[in-house]
N, C-alpha and C. Protein backbone atom coordinates (compact mmCIF):
# COMPACT_ATOMS: atom_id res chain seq x y z
N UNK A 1 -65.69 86.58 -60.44
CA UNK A 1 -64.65 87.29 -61.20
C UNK A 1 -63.32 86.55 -61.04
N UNK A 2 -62.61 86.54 -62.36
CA UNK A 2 -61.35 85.47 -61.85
C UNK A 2 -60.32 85.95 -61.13
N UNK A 3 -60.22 87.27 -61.41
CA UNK A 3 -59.12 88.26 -60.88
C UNK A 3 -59.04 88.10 -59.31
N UNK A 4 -60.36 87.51 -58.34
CA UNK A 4 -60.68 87.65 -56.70
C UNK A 4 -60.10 86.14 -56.32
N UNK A 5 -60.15 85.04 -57.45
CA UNK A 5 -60.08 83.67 -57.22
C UNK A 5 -58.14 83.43 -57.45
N UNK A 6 -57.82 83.33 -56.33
CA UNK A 6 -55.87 82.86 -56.27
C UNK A 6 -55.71 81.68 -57.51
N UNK A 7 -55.03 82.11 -58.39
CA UNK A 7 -54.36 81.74 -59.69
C UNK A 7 -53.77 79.45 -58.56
N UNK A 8 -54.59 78.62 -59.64
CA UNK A 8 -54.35 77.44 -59.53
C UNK A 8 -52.70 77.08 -59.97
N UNK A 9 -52.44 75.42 -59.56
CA UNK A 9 -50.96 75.71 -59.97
C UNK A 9 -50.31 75.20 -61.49
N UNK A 10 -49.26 75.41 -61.26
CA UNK A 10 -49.05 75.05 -62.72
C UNK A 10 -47.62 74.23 -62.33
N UNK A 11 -47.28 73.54 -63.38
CA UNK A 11 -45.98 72.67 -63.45
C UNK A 11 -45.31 72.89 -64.39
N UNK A 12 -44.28 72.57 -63.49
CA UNK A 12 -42.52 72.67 -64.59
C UNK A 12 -42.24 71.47 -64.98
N UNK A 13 -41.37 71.26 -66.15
CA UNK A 13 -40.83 70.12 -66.39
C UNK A 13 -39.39 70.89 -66.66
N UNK A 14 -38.29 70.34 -65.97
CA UNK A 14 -37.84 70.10 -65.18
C UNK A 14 -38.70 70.70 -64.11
N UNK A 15 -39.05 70.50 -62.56
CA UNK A 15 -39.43 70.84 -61.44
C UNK A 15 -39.32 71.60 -60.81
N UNK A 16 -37.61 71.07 -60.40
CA UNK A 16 -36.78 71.86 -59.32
C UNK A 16 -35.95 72.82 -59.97
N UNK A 17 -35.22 72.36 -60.92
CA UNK A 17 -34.14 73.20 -60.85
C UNK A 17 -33.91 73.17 -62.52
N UNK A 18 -32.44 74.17 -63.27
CA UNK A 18 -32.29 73.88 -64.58
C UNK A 18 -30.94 73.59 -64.38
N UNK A 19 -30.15 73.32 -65.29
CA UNK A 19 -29.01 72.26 -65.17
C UNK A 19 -28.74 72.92 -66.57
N UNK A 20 -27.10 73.67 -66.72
CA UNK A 20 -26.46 73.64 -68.12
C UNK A 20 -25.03 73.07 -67.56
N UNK A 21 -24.96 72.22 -68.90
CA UNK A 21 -23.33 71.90 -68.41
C UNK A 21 -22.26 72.29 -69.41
N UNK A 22 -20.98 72.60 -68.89
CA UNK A 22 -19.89 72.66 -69.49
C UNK A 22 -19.89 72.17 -70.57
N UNK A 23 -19.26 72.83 -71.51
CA UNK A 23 -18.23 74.20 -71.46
C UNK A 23 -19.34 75.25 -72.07
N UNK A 24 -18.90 76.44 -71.26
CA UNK A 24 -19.50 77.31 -71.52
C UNK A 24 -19.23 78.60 -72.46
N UNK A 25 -18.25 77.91 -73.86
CA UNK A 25 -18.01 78.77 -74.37
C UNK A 25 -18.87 79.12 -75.39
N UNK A 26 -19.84 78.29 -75.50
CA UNK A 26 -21.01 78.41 -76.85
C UNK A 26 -22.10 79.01 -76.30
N UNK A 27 -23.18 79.50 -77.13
CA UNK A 27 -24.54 79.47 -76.45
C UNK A 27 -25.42 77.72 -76.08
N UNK A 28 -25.94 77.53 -75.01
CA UNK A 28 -26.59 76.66 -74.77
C UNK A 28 -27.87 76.94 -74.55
N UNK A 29 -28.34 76.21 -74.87
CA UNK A 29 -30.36 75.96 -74.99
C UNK A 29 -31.03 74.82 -74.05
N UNK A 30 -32.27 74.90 -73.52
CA UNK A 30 -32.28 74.32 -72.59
C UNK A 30 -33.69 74.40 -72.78
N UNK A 31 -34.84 73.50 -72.93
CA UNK A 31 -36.09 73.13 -73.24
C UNK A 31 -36.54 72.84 -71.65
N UNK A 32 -37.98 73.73 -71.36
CA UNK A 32 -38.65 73.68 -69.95
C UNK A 32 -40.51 73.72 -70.24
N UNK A 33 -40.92 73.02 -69.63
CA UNK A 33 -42.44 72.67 -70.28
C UNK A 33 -42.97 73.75 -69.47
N UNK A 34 -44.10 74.46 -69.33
CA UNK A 34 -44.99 74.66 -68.25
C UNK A 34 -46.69 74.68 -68.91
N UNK A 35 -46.93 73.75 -67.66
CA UNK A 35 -48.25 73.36 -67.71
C UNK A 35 -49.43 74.12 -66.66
N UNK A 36 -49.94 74.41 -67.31
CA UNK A 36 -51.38 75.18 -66.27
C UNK A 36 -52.28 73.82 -66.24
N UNK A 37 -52.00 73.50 -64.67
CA UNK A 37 -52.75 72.75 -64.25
C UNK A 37 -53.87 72.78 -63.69
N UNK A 38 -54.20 73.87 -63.78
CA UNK A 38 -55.84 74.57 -63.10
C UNK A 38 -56.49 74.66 -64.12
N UNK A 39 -57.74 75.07 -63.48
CA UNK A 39 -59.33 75.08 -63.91
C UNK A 39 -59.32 76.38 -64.68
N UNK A 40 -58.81 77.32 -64.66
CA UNK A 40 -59.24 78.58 -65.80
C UNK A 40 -57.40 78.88 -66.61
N UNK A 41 -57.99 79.80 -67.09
CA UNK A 41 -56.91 80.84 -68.52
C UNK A 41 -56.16 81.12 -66.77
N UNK A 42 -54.87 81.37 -67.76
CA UNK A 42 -53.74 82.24 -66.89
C UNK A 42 -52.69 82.59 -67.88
N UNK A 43 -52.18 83.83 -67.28
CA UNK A 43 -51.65 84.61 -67.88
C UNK A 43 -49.82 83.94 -67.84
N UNK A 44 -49.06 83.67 -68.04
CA UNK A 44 -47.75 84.21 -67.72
C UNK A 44 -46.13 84.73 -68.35
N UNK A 45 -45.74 85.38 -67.14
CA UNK A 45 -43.99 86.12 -67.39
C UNK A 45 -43.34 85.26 -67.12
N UNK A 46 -42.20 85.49 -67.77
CA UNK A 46 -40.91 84.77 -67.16
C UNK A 46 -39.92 85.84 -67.12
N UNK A 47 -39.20 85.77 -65.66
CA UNK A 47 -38.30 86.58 -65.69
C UNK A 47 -36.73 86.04 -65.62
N UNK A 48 -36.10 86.59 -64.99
CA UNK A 48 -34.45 86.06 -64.96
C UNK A 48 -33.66 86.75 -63.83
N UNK A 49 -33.24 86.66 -63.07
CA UNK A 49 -31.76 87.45 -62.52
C UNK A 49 -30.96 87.78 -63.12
N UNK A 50 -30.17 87.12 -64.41
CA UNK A 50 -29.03 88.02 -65.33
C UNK A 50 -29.26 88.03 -66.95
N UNK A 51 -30.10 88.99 -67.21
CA UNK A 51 -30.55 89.44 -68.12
C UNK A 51 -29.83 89.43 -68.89
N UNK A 52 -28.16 89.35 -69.14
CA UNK A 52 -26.86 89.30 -70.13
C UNK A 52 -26.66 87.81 -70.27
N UNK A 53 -26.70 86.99 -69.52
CA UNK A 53 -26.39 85.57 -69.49
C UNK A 53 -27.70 84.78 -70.15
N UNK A 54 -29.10 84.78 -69.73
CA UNK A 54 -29.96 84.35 -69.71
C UNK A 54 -31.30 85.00 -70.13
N UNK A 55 -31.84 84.06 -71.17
CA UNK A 55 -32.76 84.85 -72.49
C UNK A 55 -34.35 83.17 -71.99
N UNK A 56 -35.00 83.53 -72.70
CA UNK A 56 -36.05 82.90 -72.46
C UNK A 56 -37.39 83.55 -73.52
N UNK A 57 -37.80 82.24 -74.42
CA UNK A 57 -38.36 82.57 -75.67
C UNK A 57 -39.47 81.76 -75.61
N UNK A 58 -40.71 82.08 -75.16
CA UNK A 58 -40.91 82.84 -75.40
C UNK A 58 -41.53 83.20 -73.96
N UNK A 59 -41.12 84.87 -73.64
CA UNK A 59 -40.87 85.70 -72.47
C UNK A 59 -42.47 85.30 -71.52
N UNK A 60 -43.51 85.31 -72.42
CA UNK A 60 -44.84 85.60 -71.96
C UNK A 60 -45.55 85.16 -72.80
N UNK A 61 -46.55 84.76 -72.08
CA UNK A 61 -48.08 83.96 -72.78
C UNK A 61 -49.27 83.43 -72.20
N UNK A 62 -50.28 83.06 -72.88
CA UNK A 62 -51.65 82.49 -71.98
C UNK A 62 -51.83 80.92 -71.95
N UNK A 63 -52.11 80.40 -70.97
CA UNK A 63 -52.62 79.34 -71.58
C UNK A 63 -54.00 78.75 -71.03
N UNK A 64 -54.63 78.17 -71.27
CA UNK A 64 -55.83 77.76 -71.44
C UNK A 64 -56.15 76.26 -70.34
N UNK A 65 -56.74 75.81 -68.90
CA UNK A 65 -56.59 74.92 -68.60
C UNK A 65 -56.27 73.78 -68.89
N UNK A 66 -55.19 72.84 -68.58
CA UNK A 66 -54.32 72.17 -69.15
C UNK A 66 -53.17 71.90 -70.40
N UNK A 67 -53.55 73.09 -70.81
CA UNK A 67 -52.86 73.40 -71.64
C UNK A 67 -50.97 73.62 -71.46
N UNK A 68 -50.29 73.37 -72.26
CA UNK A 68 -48.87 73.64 -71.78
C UNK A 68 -48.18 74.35 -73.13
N UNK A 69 -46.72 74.59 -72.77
CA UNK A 69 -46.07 75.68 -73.90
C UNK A 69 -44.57 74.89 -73.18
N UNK A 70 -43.62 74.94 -73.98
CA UNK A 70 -41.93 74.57 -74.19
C UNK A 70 -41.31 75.71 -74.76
N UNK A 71 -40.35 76.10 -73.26
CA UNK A 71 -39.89 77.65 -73.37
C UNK A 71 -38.07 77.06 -73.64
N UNK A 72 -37.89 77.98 -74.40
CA UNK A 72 -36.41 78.09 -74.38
C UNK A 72 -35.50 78.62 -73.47
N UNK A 73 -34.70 78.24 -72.67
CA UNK A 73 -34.14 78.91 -71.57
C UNK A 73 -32.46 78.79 -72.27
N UNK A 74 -32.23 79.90 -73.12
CA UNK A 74 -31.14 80.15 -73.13
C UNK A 74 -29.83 80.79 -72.47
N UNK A 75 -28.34 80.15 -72.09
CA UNK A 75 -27.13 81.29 -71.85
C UNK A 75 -26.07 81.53 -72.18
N UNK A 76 -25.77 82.47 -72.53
CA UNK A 76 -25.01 82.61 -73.66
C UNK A 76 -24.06 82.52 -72.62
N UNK A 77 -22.56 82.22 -73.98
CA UNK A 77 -21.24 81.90 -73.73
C UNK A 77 -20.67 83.17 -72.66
N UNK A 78 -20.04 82.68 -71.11
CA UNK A 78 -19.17 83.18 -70.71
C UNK A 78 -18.25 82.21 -70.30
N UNK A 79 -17.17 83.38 -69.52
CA UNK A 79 -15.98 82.15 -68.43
C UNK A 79 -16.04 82.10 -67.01
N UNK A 80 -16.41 80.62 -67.04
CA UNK A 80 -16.96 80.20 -65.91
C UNK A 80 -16.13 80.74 -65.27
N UNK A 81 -16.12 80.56 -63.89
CA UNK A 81 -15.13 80.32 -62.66
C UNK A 81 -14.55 81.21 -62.75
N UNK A 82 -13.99 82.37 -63.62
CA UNK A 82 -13.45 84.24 -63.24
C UNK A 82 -14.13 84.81 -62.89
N UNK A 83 -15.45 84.34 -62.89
CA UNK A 83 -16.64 85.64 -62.86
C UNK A 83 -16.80 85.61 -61.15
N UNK A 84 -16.33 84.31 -60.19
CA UNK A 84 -16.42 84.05 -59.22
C UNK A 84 -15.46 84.99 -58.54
N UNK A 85 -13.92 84.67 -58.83
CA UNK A 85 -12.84 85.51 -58.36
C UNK A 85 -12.84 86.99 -58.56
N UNK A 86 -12.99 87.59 -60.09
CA UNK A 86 -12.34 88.26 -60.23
C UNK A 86 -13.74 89.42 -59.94
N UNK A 87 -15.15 89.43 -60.71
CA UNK A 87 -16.14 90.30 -60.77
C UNK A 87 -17.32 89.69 -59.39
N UNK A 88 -17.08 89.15 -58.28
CA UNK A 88 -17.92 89.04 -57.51
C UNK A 88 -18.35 90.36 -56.90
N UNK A 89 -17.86 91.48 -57.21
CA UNK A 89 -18.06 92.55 -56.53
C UNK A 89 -18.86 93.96 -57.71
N UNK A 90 -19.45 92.70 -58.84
CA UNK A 90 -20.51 93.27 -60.16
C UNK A 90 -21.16 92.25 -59.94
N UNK A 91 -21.57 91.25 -58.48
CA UNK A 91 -22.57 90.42 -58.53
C UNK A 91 -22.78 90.09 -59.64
N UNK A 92 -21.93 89.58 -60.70
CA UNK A 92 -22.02 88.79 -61.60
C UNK A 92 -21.90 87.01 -61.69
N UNK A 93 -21.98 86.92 -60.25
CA UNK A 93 -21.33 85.51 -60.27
C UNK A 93 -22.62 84.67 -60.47
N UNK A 94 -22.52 83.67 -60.71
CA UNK A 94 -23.52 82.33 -61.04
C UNK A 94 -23.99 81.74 -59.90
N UNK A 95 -23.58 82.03 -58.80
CA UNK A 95 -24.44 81.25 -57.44
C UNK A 95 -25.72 81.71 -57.24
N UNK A 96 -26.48 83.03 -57.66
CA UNK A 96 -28.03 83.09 -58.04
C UNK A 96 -28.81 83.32 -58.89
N UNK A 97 -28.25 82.94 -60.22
CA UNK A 97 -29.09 82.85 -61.31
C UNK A 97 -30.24 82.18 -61.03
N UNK A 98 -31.31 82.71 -61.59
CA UNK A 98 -32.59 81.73 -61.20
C UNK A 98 -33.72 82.47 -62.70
N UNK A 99 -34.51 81.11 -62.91
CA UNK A 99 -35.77 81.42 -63.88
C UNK A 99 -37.05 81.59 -63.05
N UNK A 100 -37.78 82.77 -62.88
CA UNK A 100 -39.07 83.06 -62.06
C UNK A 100 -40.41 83.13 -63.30
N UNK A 101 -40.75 81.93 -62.78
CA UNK A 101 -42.05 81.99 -63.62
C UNK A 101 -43.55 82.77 -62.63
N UNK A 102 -44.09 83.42 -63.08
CA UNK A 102 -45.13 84.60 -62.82
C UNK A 102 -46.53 83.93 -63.80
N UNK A 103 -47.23 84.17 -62.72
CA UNK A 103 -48.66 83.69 -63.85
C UNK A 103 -50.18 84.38 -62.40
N UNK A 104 -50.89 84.37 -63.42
CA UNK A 104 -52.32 84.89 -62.85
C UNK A 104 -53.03 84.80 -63.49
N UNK A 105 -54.57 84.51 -63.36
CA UNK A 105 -55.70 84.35 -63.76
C UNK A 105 -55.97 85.48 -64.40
N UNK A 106 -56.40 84.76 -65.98
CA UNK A 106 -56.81 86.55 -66.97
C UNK A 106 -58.04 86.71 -66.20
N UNK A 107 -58.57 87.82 -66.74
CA UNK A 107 -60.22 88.82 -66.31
C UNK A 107 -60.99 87.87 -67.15
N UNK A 108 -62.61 87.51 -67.15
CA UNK A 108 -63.38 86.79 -67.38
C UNK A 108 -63.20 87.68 -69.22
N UNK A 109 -63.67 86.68 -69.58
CA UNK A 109 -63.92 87.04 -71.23
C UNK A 109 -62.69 87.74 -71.95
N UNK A 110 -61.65 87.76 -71.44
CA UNK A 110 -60.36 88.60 -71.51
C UNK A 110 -60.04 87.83 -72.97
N UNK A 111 -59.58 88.54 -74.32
CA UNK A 111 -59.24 87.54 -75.31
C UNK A 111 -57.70 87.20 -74.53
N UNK A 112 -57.07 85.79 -75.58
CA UNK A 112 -56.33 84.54 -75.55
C UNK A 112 -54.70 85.61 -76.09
N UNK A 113 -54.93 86.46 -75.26
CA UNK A 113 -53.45 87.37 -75.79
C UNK A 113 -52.54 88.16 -74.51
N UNK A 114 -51.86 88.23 -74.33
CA UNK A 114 -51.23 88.52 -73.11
C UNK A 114 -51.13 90.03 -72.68
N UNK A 115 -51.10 90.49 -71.23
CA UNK A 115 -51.50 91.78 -71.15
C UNK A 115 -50.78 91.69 -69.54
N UNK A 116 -49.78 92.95 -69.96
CA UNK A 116 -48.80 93.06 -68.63
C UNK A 116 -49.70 93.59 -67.93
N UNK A 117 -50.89 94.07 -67.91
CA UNK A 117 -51.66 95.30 -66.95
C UNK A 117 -52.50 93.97 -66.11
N UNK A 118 -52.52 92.47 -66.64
CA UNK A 118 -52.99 91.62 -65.40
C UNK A 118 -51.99 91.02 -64.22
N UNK A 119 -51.03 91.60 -64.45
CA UNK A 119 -49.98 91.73 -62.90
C UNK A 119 -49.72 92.69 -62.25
N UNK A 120 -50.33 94.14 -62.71
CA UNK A 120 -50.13 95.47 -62.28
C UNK A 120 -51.30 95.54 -61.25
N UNK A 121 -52.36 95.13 -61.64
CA UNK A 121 -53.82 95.04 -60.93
C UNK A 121 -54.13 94.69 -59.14
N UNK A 122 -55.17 94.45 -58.88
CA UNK A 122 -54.84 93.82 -57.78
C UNK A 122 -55.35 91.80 -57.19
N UNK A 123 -55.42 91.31 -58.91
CA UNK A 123 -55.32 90.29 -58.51
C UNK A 123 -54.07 89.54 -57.99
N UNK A 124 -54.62 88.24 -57.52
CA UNK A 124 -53.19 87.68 -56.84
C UNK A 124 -51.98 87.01 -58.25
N UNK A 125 -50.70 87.04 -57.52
CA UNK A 125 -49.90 86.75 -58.72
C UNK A 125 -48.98 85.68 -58.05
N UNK A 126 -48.76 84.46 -58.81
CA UNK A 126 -47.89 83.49 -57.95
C UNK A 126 -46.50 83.20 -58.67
N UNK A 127 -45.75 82.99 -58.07
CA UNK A 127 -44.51 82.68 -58.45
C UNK A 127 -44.14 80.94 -58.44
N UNK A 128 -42.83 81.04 -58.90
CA UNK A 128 -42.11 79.65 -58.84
C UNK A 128 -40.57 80.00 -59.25
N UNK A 129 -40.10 79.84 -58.71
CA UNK A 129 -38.66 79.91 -58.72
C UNK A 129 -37.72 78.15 -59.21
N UNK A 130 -36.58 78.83 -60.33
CA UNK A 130 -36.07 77.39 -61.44
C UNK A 130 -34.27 77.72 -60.85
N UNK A 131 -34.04 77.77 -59.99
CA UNK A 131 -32.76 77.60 -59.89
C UNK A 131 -32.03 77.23 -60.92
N UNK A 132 -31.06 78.04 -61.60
CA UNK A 132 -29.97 77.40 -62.55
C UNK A 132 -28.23 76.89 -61.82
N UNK A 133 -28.58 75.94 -62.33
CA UNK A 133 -27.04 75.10 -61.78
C UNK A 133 -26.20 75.13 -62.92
N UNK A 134 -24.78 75.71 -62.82
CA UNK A 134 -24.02 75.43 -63.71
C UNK A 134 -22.74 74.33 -63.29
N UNK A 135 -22.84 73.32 -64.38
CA UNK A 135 -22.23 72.10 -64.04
C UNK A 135 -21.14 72.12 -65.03
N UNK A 136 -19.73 72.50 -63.94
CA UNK A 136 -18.61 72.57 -64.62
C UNK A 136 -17.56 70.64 -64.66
């Protein structure tokens, strides 16, 4: 059953981290590969820390061993460097923005369509964490 077997890994392109640079008065876009580098289907989410700043298109999907997908990691226009001084106390500031990619092995014969109820379950679910750097 795939659900008992720990979800294989998968890769980022960028790796480590995401990188937007100045000026941040526009929306910026930011292209990130991920590749399922394992042997079966896997499911995955992408989440975010600031859900107002940072969008990601598309949110969720399957992919198929070796297979890969190019997600949009968008953030929209704020002002840098006030959000540090003035709202650090609405933890709004930019020192932990981060992109968490989530993925797990679908159920055997599961169709090629995505289903939040295979992270609710009790198979295993792995993470990866995309640090965003903003480069003023």
């Amino acid at each position: 059953m795939a659900q008992s077997v720990p979800p294989g890994d998968i890769q980022t392109q960028p790796g480590t981290k995401i990188v937007f640079n100045a000026p941040y008065d526009d929306k910026h876009t930011y292209h990130i590969k991920v590749i399922n580098s394992s042997a079966r289907r896997i499911g995955y989410g992408i989440k975010t820390t600031n859900m107002k700043r940072l969008g990601v298109d598309p949110p969720c999907g399957v992919l198929d061993p070796k297979e890969a997908v190019l997600l949009a990691v968008s953030c929209d226009a704020f002002a840098f460097g006030q959000e540090e001084k003035f709202l650090i106390f609405l933890f709004q500031d930019t020192n932990n923005d981060r992109i968490t990619v989530e993925w797990t092995n679908t159920p055997d014969g599961a169709a090629k369509q995505f289903r939040r109820e295979w992270f609710q379950g009790d198979g295993m679910v792995r993470r990866k964490n995309l640090p965003i750097e903003y480069n003023p």
